[in-house]
N, C-alpha and C. Protein backbone atom coordinates (compact mmCIF):
# COMPACT_ATOMS: atom_id res chain seq x y z
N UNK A 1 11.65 -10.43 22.54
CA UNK A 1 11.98 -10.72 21.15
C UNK A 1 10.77 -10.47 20.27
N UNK A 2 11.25 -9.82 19.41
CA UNK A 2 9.99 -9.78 18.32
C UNK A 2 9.66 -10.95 17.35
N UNK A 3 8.69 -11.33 17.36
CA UNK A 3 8.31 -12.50 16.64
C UNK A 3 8.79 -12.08 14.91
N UNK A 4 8.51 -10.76 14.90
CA UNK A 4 8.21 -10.41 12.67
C UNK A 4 9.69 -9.97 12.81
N UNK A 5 10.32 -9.19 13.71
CA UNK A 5 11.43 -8.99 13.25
C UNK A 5 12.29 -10.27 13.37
N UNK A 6 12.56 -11.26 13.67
CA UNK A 6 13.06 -12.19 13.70
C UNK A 6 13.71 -12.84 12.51
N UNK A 7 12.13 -13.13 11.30
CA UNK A 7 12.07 -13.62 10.63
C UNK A 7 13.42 -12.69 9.70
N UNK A 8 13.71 -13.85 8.64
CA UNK A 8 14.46 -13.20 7.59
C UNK A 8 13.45 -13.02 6.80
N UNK A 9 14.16 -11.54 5.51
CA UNK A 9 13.75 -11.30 4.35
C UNK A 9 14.17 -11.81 3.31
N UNK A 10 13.42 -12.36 2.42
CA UNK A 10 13.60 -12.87 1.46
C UNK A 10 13.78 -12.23 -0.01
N UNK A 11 15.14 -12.43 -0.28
CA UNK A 11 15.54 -10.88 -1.53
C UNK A 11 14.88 -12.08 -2.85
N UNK A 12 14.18 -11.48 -3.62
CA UNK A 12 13.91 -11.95 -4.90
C UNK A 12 15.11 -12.19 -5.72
N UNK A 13 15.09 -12.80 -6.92
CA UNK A 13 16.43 -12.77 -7.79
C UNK A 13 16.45 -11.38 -8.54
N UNK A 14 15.28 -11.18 -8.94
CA UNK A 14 15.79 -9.56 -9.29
C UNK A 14 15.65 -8.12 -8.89
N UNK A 15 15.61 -8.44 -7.26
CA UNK A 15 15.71 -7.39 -6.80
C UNK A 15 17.08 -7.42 -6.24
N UNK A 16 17.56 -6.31 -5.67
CA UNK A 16 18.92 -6.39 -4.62
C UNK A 16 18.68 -5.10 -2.84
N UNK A 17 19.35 -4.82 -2.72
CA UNK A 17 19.68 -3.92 -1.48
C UNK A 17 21.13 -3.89 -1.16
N UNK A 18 20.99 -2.31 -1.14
CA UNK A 18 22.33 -1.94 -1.15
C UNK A 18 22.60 -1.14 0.12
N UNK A 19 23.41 -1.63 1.18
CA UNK A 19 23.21 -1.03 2.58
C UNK A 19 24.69 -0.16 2.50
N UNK A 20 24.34 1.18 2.86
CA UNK A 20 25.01 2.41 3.02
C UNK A 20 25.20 3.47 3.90
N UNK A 21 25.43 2.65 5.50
CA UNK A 21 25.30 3.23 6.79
C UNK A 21 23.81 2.87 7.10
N UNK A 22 23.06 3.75 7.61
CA UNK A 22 21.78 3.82 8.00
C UNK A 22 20.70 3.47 6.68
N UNK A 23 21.31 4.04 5.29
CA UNK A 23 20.91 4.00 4.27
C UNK A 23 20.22 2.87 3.69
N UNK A 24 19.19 2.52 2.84
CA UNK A 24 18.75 1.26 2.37
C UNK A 24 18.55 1.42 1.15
N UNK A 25 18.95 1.11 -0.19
CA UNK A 25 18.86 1.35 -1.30
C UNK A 25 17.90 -0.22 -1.99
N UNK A 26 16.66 -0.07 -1.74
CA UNK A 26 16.01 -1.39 -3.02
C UNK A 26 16.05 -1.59 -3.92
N UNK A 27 16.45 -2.39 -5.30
CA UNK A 27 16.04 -2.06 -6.07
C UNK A 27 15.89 -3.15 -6.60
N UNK A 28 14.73 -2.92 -8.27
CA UNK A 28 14.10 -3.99 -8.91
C UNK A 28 13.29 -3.75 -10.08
N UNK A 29 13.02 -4.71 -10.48
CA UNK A 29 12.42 -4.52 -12.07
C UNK A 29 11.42 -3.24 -12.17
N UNK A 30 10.75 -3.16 -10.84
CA UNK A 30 9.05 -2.06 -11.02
C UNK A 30 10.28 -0.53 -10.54
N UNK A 31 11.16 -0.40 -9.65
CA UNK A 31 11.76 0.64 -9.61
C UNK A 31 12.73 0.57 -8.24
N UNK A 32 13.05 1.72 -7.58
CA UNK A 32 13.83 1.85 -6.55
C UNK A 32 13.03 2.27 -5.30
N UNK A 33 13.60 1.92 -4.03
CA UNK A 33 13.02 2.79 -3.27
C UNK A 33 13.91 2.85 -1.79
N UNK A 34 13.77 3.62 -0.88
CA UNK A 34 14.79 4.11 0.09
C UNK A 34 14.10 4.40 0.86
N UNK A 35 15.15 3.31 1.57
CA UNK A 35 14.49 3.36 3.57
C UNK A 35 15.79 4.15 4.22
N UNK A 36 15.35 4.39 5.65
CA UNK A 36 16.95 4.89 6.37
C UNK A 36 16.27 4.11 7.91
N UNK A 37 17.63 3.26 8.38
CA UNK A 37 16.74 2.56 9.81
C UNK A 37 17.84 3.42 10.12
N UNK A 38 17.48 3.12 11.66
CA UNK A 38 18.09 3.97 12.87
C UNK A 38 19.54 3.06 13.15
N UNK A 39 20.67 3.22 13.00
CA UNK A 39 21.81 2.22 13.29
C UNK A 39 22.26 2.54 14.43
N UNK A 40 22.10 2.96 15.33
CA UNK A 40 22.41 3.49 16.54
C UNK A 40 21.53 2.22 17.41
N UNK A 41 20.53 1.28 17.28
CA UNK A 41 19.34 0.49 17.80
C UNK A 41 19.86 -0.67 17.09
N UNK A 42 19.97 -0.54 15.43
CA UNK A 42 19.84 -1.85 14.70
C UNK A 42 21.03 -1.92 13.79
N UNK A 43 21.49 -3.29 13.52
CA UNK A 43 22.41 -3.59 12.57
C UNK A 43 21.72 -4.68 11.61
N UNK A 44 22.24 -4.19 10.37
CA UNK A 44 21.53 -5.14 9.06
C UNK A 44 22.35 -6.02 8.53
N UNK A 45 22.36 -7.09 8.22
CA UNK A 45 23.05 -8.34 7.16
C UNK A 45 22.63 -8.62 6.60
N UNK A 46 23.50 -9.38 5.48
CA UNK A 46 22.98 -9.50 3.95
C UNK A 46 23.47 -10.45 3.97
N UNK A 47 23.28 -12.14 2.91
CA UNK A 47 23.54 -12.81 2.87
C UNK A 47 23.12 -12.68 1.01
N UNK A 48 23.13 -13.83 0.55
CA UNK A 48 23.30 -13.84 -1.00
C UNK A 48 22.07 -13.57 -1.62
N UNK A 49 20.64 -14.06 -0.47
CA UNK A 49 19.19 -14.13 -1.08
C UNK A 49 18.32 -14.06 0.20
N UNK A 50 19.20 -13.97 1.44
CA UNK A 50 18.24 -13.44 2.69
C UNK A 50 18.94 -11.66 3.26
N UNK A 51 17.88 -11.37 3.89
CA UNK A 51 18.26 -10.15 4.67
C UNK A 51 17.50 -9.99 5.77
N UNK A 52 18.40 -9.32 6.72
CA UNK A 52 17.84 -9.59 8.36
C UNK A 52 18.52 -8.44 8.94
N UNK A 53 17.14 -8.00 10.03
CA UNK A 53 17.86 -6.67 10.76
C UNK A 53 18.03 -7.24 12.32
N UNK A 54 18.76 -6.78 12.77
CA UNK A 54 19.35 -7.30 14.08
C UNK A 54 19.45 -6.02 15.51
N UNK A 55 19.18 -6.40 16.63
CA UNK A 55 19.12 -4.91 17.90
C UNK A 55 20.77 -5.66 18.10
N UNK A 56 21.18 -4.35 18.35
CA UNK A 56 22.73 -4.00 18.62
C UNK A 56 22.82 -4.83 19.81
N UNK A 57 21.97 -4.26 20.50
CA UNK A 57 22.18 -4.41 22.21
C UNK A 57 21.64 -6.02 22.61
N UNK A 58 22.47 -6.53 23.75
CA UNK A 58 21.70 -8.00 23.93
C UNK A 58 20.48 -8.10 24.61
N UNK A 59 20.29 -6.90 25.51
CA UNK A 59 18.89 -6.97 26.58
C UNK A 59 17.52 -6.57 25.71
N UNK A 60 17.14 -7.05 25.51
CA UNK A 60 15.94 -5.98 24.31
C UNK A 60 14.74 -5.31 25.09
N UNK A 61 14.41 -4.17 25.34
CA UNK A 61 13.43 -3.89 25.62
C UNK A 61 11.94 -3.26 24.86
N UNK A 62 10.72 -3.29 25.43
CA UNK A 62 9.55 -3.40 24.69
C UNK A 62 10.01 -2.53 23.25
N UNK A 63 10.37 -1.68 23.26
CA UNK A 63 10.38 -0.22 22.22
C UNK A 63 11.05 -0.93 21.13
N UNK A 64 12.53 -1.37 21.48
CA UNK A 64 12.76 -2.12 20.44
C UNK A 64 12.55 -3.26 19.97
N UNK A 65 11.88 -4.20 20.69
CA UNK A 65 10.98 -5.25 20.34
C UNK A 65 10.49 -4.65 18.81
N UNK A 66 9.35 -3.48 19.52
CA UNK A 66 8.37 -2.98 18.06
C UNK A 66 8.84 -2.07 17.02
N UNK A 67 10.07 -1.52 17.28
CA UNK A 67 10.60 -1.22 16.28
C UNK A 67 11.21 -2.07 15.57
N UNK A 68 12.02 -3.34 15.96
CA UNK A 68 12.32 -4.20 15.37
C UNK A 68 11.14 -4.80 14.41
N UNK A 69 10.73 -4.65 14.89
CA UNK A 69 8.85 -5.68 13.98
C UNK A 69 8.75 -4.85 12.79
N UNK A 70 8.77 -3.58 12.88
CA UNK A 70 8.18 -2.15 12.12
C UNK A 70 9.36 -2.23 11.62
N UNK A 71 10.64 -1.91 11.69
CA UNK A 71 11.73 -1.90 10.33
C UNK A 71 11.47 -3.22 9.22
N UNK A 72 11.26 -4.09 10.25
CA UNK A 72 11.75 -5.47 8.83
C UNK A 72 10.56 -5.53 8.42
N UNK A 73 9.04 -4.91 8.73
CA UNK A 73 7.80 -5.07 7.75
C UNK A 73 7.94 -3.88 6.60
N UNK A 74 8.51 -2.55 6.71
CA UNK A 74 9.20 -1.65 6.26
C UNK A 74 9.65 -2.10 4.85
N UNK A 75 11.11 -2.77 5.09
CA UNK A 75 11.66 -3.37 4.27
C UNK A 75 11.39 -4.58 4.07
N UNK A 76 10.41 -5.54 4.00
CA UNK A 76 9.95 -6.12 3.11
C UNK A 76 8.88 -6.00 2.24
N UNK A 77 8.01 -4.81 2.87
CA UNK A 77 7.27 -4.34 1.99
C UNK A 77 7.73 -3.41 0.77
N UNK A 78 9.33 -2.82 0.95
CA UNK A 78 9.90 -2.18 -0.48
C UNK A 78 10.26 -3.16 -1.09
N UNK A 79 11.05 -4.82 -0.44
CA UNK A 79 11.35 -5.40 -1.45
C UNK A 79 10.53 -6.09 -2.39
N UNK A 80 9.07 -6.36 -1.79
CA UNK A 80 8.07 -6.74 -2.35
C UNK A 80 7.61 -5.62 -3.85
N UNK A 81 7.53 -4.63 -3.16
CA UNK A 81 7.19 -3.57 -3.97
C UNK A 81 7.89 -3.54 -5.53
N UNK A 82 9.26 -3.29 -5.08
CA UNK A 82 9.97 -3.38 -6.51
C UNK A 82 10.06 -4.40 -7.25
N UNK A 83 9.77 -5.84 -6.39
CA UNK A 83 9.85 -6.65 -7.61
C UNK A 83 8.22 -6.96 -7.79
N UNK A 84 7.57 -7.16 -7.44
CA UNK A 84 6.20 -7.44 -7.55
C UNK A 84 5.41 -6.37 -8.01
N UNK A 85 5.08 -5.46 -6.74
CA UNK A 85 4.43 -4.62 -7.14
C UNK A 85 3.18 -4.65 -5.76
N UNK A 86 2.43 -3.65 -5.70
CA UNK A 86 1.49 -3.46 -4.88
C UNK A 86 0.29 -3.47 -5.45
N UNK A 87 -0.76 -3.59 -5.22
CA UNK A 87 -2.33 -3.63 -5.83
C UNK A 87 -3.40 -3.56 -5.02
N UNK A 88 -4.17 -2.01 -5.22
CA UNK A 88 -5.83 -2.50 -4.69
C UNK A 88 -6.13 -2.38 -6.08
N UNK A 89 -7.93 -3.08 -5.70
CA UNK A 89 -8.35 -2.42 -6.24
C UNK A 89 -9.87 -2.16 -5.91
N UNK A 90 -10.52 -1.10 -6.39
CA UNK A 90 -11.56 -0.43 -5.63
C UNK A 90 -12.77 -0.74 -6.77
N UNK A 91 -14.06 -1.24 -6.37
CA UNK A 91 -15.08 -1.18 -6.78
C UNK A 91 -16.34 -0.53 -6.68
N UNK A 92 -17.32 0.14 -7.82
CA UNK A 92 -18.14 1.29 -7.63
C UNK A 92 -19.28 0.76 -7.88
N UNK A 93 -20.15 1.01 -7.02
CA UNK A 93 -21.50 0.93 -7.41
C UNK A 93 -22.62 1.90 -6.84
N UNK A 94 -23.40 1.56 -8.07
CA UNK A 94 -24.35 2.70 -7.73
C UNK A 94 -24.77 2.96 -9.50
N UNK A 95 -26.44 3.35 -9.56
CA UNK A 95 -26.77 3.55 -10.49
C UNK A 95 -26.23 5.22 -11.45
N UNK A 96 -25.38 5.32 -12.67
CA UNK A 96 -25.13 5.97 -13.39
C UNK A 96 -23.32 6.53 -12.66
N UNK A 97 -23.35 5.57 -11.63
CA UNK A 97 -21.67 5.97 -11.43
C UNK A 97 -20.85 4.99 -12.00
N UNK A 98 -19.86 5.86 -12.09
CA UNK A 98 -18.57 5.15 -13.34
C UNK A 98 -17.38 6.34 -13.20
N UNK A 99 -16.19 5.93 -13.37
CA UNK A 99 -15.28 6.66 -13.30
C UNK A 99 -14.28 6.09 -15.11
N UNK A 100 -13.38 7.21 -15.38
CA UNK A 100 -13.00 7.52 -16.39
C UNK A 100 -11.45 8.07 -16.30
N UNK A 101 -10.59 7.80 -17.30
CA UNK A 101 -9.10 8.12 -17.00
C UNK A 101 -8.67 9.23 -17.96
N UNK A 102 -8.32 10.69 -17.77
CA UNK A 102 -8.17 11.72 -18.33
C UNK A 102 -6.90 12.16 -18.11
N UNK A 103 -6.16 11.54 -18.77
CA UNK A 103 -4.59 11.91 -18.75
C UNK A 103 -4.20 11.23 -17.51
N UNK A 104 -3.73 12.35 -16.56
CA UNK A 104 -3.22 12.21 -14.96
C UNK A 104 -4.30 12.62 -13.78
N UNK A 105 -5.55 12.38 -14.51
CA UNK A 105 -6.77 12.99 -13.40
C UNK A 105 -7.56 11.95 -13.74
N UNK A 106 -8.24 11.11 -12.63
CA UNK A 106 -9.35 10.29 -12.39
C UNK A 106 -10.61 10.60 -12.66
N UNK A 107 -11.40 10.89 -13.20
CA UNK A 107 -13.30 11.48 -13.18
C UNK A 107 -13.60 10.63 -12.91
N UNK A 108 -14.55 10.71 -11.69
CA UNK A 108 -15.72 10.08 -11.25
C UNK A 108 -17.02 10.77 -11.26
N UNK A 109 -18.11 10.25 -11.77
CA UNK A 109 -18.82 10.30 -11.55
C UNK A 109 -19.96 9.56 -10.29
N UNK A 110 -20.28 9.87 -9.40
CA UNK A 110 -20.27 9.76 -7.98
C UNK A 110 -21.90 10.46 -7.84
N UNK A 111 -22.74 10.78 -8.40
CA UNK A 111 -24.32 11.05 -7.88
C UNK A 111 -24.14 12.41 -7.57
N UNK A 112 -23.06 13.21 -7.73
CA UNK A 112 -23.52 14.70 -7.20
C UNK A 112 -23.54 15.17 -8.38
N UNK A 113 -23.98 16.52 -8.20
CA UNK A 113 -24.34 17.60 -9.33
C UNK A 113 -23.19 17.72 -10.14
N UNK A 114 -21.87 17.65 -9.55
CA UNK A 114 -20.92 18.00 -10.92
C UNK A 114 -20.10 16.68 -10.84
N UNK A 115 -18.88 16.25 -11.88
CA UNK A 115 -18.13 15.55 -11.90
C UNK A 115 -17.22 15.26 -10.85
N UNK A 116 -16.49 14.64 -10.17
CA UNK A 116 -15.27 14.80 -9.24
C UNK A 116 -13.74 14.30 -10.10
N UNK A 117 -12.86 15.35 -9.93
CA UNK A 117 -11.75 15.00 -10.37
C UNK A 117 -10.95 14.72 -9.03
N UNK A 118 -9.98 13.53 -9.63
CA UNK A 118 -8.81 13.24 -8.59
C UNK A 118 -7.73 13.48 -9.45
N UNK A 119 -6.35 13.99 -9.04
CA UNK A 119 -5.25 14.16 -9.54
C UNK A 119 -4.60 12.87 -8.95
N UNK A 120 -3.81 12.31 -10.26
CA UNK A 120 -2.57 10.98 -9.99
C UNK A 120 -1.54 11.54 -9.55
N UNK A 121 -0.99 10.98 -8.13
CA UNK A 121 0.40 11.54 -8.32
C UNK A 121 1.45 10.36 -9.45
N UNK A 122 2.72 10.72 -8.97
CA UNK A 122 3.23 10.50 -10.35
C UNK A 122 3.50 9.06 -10.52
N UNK A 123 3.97 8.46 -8.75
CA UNK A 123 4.50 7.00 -8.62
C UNK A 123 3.30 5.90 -8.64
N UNK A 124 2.04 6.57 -9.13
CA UNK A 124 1.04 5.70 -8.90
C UNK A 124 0.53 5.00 -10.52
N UNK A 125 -0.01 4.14 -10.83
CA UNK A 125 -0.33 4.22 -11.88
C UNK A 125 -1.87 3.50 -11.68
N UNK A 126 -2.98 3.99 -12.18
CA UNK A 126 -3.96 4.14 -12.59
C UNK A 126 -4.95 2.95 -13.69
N UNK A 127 -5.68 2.10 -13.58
CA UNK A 127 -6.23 1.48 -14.61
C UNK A 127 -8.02 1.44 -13.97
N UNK A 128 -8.31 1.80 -15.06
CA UNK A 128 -10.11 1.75 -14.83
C UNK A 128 -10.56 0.49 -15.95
N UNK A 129 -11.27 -0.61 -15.39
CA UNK A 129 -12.09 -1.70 -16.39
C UNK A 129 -13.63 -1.31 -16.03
N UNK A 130 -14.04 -1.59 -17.16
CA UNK A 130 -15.49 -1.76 -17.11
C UNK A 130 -16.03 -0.75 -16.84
N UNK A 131 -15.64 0.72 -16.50
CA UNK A 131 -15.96 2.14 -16.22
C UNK A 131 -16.10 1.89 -14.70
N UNK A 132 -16.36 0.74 -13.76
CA UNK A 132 -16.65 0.42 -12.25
C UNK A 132 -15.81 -0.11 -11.59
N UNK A 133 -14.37 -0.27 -12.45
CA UNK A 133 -13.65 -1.37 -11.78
C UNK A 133 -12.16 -0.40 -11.74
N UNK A 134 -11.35 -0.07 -10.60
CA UNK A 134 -10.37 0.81 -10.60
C UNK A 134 -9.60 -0.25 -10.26
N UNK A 135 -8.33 -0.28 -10.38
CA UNK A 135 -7.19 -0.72 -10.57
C UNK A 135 -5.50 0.31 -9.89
N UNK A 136 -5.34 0.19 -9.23
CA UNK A 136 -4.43 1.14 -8.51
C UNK A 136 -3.06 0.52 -8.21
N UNK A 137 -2.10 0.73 -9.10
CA UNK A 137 -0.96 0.02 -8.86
C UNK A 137 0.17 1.07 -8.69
N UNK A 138 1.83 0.56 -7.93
CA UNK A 138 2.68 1.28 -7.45
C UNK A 138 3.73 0.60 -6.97
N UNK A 139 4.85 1.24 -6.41
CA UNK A 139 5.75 0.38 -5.51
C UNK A 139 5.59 0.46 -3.94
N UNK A 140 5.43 1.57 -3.82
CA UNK A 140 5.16 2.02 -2.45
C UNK A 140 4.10 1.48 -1.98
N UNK A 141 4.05 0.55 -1.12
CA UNK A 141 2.55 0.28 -0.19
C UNK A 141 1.73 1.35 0.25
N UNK A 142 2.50 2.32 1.37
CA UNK A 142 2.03 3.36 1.60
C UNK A 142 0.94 4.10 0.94
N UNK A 143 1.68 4.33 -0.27
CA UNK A 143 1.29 5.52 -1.26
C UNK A 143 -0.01 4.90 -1.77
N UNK A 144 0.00 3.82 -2.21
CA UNK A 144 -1.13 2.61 -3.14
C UNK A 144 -2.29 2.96 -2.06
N UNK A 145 -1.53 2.52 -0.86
CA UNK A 145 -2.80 2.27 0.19
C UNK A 145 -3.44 3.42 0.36
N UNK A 146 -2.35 4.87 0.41
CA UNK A 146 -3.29 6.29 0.93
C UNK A 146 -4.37 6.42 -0.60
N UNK A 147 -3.70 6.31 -2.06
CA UNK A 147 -4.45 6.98 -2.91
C UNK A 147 -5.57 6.00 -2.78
N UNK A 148 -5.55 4.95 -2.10
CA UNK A 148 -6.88 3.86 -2.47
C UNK A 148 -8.26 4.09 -1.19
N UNK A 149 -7.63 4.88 -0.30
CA UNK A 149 -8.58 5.62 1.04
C UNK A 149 -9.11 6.89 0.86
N UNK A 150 -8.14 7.79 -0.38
CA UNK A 150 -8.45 9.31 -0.75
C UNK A 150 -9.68 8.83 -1.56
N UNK A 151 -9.58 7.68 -2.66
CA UNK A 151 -10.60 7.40 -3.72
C UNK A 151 -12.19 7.03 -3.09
N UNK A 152 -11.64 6.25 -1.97
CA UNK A 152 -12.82 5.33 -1.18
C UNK A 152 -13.46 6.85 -0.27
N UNK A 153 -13.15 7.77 -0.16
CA UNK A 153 -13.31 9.04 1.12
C UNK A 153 -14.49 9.70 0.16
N UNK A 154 -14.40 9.72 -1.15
CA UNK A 154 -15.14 10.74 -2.24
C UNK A 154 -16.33 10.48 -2.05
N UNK A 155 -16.18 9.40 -1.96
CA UNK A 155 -17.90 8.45 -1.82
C UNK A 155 -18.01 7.35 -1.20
N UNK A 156 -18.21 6.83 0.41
CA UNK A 156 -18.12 6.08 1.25
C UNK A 156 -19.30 5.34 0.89
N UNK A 157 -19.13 4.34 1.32
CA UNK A 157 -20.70 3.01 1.35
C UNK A 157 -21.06 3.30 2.03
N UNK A 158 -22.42 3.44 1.66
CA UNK A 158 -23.87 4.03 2.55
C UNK A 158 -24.28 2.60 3.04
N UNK A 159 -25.29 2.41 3.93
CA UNK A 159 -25.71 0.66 4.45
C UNK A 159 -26.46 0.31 3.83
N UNK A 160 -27.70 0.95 2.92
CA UNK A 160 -28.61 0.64 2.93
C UNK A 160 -28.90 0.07 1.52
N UNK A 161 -28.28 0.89 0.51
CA UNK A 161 -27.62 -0.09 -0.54
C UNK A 161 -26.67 -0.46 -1.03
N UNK A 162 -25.76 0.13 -0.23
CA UNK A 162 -24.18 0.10 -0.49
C UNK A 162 -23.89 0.55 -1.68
N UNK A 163 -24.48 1.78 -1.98
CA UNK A 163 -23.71 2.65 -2.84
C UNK A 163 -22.79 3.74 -2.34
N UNK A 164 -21.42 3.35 -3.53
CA UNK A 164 -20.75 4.22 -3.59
C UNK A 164 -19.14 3.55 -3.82
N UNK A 165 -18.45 3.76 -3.32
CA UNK A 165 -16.26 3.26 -3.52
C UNK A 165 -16.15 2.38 -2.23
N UNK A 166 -16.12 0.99 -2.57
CA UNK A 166 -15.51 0.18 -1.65
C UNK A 166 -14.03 -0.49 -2.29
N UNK A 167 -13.82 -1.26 -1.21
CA UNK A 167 -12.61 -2.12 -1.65
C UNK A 167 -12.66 -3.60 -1.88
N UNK A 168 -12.20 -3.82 -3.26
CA UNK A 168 -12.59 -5.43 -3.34
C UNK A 168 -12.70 -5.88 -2.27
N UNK A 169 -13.72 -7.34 -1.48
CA UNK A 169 -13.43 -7.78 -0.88
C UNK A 169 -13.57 -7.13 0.66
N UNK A 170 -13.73 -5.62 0.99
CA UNK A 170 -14.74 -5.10 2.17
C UNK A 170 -15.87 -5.75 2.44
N UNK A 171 -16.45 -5.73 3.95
CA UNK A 171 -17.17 -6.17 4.45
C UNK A 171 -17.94 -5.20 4.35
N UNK A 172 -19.67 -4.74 4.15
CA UNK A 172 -20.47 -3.74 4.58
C UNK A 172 -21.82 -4.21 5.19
N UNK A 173 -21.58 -3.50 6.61
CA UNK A 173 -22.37 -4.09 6.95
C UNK A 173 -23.40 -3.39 6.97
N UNK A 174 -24.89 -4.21 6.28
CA UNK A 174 -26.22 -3.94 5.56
C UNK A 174 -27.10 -2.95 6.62
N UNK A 175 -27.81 -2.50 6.78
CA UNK A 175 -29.08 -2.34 7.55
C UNK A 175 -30.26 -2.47 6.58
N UNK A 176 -31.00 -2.88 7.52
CA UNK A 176 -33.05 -2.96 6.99
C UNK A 176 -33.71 -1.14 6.51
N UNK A 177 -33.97 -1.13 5.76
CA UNK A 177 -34.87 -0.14 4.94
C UNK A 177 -36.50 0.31 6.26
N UNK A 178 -36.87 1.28 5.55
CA UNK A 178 -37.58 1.49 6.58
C UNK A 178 -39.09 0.88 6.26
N UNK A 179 -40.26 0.16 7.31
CA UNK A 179 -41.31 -0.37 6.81
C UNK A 179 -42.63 0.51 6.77
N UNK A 180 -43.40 0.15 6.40
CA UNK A 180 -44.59 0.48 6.20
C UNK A 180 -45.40 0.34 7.22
């Protein structure tokens, strides 16, 4: 038995799900989004304000154990998504770096010789404070999480002063400078 798939999901009041064979339709105030589970393995129920995925079969073995776990984190992370919303956000440091919002392209400035542009895709939305402070919001976990690893990849934390794109709340671990 899977311990996470077990649990029920908890539908917000203004989100819903609309089940359509294999189909999963979310939806909610921030937007829509679409899962497809395997119904051949799993069957889904709906109740008025819970939702729960269920293995067809009574014997369960390991595979569907973890697929069971992995669908219902799936779909509670869309239902979260649409009504809430997803959020990193990434912090810069380093002397004369700062990043800037140019339409649908990110500028950073990052210590190399020229500027770095990032392109937004479209489901993401974008906020820079303080020229150091990025803000990365969306519905998709996924998506939030990849554009927030593409941003952190441009310019990784070095140890020694930890310059460069971390994530609020990362650990870095320091090293000693060299002595005399």
């Amino acid at each position: 038995m899977s311990k996470i798939g077990k649990k029920n999901i908890v539908i917000p009041k203004d989100a819903s799900i609309k089940i359509e064979g294999s189909n999963l339709t979310i939806s909610g105030p921030k937007g829509t989004k679409k899962l497809t589970i395997n119904d051949k393995i799993f069957s889904s129920t709906q109740n008025e304000n819970e939702f729960q995925i269920n293995p067809l079969e009574k014997k369960i073995d390991k595979e569907t154990s973890v697929m069971w776990g992995t669908y219902r984190s799936l779909v509670n992370n869309a239902v979260m998504g649409v009504s809430t919303g997803h959020e990193k956000i990434l912090e810069i440091s380093g002397v004369g770096f700062r990043a800037n919002l140019k339409g649908e392209v990110l500028n950073l400035q990052i210590g190399f010789s020229h500027d770095v542009n990032f392109k937004i895709p479209k489901e993401i939305k974008i906020i820079v404070e303080k020229q150091t402070i990025i803000k990365i919001n969306g519905v998709d976990k996924e998506l939030v999480s990849k554009v927030a690893a593409d941003i952190k990849n441009l310019k990784p934390v070095e140890p020694y002063k930890a310059k460069g794109i971390k994530e609020r709340g990362q650990f870095i671990l320091r090293k000693e400078g060299k002595k005399k």
